[in-house]
N, C-alpha and C. Protein backbone atom coordinates (compact mmCIF):
# COMPACT_ATOMS: atom_id res chain seq x y z
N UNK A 1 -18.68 2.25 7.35
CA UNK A 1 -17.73 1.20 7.07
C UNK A 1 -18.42 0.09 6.28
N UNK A 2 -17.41 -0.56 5.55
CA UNK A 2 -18.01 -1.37 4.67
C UNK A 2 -17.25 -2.43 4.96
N UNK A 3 -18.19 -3.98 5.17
CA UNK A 3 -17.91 -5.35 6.02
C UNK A 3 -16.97 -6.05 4.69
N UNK A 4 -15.91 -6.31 4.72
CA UNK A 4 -15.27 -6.85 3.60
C UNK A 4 -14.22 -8.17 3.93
N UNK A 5 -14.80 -9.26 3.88
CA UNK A 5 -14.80 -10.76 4.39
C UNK A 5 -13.40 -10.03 5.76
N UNK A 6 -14.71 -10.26 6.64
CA UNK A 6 -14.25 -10.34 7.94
C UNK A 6 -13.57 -8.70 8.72
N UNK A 7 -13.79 -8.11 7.63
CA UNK A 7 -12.74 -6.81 8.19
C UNK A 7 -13.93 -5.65 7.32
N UNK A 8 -14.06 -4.53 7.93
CA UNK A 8 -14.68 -3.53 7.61
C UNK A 8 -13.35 -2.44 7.72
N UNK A 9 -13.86 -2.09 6.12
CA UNK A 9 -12.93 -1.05 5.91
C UNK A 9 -13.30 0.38 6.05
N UNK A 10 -12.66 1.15 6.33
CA UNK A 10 -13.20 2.21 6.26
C UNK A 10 -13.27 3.04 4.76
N UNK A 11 -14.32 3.86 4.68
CA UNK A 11 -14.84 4.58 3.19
C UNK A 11 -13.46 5.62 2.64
N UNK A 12 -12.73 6.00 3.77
CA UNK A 12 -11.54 7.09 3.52
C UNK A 12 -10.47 6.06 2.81
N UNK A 13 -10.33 4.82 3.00
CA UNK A 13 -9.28 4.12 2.52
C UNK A 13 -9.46 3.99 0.99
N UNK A 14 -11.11 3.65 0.75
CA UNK A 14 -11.51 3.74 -0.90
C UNK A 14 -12.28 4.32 -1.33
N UNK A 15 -11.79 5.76 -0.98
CA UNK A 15 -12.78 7.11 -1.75
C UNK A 15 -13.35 6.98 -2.84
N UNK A 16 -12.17 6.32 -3.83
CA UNK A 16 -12.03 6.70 -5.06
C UNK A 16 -13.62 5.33 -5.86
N UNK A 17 -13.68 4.62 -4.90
CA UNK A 17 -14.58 3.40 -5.54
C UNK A 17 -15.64 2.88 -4.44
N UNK A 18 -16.43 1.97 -4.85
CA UNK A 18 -17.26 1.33 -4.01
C UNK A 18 -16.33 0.32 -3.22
N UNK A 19 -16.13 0.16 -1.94
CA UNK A 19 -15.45 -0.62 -1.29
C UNK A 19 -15.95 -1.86 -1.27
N UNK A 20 -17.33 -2.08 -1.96
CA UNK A 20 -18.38 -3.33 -2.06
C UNK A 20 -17.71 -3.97 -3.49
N UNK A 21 -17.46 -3.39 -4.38
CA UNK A 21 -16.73 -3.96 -5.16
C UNK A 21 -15.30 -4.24 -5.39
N UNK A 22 -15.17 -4.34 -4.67
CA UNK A 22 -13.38 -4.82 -4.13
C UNK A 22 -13.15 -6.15 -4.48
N UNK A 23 -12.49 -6.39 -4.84
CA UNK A 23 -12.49 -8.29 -4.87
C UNK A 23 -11.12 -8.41 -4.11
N UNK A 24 -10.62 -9.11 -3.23
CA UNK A 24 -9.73 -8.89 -2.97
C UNK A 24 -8.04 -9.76 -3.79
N UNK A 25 -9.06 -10.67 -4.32
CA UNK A 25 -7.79 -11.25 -5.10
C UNK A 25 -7.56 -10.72 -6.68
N UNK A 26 -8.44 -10.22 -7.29
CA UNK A 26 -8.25 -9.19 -8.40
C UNK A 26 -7.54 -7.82 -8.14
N UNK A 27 -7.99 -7.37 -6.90
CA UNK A 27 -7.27 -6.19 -6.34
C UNK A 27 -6.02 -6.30 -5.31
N UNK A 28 -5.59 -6.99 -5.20
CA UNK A 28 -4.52 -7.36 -4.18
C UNK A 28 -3.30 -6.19 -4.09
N UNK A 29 -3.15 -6.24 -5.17
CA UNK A 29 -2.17 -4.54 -4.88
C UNK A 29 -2.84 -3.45 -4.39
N UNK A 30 -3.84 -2.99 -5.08
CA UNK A 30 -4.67 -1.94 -4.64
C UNK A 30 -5.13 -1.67 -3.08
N UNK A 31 -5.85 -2.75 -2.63
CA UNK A 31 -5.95 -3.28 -1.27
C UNK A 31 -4.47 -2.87 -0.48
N UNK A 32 -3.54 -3.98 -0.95
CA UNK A 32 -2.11 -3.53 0.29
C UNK A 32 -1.89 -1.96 0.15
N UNK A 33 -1.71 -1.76 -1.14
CA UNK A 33 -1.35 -0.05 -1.07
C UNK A 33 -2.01 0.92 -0.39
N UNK A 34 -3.07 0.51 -0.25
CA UNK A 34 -3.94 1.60 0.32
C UNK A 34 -3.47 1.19 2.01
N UNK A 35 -3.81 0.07 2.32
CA UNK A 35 -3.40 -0.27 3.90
C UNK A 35 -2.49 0.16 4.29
N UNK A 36 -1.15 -0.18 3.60
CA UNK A 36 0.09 0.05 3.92
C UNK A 36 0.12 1.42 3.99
N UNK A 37 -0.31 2.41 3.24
CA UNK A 37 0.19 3.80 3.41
C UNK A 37 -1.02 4.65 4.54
N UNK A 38 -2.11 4.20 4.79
CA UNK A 38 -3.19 4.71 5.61
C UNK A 38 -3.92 3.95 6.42
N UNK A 39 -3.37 2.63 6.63
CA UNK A 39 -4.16 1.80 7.36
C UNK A 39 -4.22 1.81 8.61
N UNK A 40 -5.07 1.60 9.74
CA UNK A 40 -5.16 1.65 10.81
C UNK A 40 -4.62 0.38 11.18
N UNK A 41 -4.35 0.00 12.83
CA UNK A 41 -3.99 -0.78 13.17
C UNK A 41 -4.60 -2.38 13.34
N UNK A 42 -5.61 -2.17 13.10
CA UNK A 42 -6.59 -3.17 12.98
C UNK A 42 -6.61 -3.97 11.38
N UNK A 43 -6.37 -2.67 10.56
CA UNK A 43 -6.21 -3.01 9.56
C UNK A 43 -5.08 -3.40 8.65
N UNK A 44 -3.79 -3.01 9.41
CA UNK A 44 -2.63 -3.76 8.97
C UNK A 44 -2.64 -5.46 9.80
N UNK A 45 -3.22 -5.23 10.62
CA UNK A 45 -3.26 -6.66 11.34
C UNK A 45 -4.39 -7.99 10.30
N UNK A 46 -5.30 -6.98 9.81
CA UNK A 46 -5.86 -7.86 8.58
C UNK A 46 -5.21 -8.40 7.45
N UNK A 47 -4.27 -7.45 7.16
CA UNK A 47 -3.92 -7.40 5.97
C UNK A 47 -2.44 -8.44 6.15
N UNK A 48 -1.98 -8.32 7.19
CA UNK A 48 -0.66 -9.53 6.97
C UNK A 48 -1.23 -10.76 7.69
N UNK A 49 -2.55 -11.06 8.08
CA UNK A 49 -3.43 -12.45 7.71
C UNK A 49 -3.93 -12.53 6.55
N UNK A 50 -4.17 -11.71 5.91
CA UNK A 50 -4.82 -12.51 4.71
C UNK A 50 -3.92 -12.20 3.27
N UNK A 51 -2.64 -11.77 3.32
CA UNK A 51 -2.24 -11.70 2.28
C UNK A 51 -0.23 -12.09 2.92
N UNK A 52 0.05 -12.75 2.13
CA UNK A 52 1.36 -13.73 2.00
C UNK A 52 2.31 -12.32 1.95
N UNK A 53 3.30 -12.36 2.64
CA UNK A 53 4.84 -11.59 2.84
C UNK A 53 5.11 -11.35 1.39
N UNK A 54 5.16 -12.28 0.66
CA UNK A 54 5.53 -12.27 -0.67
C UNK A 54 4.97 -11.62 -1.63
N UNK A 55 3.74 -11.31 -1.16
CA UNK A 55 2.24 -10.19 -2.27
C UNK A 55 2.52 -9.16 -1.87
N UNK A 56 2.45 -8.46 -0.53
CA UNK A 56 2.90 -7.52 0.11
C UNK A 56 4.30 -6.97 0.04
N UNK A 57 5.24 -7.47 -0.23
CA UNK A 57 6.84 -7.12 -0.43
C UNK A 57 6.71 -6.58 -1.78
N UNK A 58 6.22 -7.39 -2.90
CA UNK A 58 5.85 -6.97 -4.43
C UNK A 58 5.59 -6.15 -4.38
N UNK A 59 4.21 -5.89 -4.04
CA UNK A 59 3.25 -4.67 -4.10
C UNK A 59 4.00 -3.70 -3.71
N UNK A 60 4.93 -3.42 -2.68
CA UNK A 60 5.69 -2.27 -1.95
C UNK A 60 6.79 -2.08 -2.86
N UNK A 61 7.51 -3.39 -3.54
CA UNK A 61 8.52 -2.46 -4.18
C UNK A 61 7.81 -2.11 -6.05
N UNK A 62 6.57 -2.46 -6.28
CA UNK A 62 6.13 -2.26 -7.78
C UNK A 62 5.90 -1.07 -7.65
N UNK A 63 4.86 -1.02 -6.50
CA UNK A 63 3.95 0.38 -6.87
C UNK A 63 4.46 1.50 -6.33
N UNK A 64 3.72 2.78 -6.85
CA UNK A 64 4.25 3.71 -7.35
C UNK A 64 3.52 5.01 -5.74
N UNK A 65 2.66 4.52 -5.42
CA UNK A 65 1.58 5.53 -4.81
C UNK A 65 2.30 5.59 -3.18
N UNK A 66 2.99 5.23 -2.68
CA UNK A 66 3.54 5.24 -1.78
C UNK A 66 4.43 6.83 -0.92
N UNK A 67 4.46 7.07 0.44
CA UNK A 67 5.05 8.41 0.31
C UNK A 67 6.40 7.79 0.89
N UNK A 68 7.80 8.78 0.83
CA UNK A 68 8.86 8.21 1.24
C UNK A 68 8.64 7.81 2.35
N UNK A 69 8.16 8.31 3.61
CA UNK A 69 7.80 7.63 5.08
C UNK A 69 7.14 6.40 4.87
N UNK A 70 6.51 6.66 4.30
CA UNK A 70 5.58 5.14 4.30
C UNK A 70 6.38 4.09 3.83
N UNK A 71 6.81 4.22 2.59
CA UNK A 71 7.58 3.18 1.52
C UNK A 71 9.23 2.62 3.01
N UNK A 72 9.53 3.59 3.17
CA UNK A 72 11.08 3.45 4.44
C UNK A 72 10.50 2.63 5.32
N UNK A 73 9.37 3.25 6.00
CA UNK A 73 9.37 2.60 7.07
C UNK A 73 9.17 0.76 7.01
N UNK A 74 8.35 0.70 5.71
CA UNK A 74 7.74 -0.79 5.35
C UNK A 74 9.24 -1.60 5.14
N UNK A 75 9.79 -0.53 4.53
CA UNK A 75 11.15 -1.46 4.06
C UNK A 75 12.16 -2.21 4.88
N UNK A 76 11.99 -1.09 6.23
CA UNK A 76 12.57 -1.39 7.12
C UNK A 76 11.69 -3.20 7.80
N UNK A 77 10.36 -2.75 7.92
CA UNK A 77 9.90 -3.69 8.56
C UNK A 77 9.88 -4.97 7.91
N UNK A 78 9.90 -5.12 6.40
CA UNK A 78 10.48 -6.14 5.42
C UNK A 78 11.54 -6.56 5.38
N UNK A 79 12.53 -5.63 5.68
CA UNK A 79 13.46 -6.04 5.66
C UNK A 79 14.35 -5.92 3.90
N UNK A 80 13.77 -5.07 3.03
CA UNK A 80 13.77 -4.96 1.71
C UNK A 80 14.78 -4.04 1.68
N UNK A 81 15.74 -4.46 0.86
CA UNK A 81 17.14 -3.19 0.15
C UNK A 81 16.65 -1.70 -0.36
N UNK A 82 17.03 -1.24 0.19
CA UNK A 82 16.14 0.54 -0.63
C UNK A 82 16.29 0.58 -2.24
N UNK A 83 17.22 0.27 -2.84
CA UNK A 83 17.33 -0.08 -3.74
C UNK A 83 16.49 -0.85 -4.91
N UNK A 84 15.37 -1.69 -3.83
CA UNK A 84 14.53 -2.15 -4.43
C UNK A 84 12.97 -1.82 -4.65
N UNK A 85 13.08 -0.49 -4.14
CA UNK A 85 11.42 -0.01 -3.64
C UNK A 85 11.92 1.18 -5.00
N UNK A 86 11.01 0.75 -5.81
CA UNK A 86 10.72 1.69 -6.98
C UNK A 86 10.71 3.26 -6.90
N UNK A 87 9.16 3.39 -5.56
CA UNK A 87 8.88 4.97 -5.19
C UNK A 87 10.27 5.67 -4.57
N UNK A 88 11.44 5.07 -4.34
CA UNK A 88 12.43 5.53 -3.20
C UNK A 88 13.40 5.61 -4.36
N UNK A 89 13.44 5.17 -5.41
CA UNK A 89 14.48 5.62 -6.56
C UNK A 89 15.04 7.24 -6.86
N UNK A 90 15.96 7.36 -6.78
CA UNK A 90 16.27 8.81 -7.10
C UNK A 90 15.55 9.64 -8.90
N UNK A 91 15.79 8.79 -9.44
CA UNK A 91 14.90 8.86 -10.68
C UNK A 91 13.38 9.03 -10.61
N UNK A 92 13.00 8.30 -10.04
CA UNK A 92 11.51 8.48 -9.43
C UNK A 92 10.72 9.61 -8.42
N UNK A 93 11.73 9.50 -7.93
CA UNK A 93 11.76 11.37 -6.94
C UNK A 93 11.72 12.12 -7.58
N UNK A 94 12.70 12.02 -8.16
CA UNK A 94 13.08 13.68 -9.42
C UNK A 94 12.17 13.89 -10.29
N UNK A 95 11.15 12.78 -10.74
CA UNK A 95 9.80 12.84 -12.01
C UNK A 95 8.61 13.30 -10.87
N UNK A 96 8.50 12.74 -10.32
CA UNK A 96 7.32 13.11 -9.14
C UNK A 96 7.87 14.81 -8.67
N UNK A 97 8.77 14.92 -8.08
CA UNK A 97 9.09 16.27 -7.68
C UNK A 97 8.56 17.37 -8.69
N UNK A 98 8.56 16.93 -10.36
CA UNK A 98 8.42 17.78 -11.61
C UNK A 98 7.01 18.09 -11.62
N UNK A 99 5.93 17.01 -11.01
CA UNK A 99 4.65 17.25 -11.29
C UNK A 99 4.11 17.72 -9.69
N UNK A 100 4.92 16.91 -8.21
CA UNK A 100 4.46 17.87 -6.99
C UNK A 100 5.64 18.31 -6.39
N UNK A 101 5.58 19.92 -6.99
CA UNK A 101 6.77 20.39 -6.23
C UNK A 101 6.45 20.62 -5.23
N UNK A 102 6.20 19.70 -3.80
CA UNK A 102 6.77 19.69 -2.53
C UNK A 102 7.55 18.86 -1.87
């Protein structure tokens, strides 16, 4: 695990990079997305202290990396119109479905 102001993340959340180079206010989407769809409980509890309802609501309806469980369930807990979560678009299903047909 890697100590990242105040919260150690785990290495599975940022395979893809050094979790030491994270910044968290340059990465602020990157960060929620990853939490929100794999985060442990410790670590969603970090993440809605240190980042505003309003960064987190964005981030959920911009980005794209989300799975339908994940994206629903947040929406629900936001309180966000389905309508407004990008990944949950029927258009967006149907392009993703073209490249993972499962």
């Amino acid at each position: 695990m890697v100590k990242y102001k105040y919260m150690k993340f785990r290495q599975e959340l940022f395979w893809d990079v050094d979790p030491k180079t994270i910044d968290k206010n340059k990465h602020s989407q990157y960060i929620i997305e990853r939490i929100l769809e794999m985060g442990r409980k410790e670590e969603i509890k970090w993440l809605l202290q240190n980042f505003d309802k309003k960064t987190i609501k964005e981030t959920l309806m911009k980005r794209k990396g989300f799975t339908v469980k994940t994206a629903n369930f947040w929406r629900l807990f936001f309180n966000i119109p389905k309508n407004k979560i990008l990944c949950l678009s029927k258009q967006y299903q149907q392009m993703r479905k073209t490249h993972w047909p499962y």
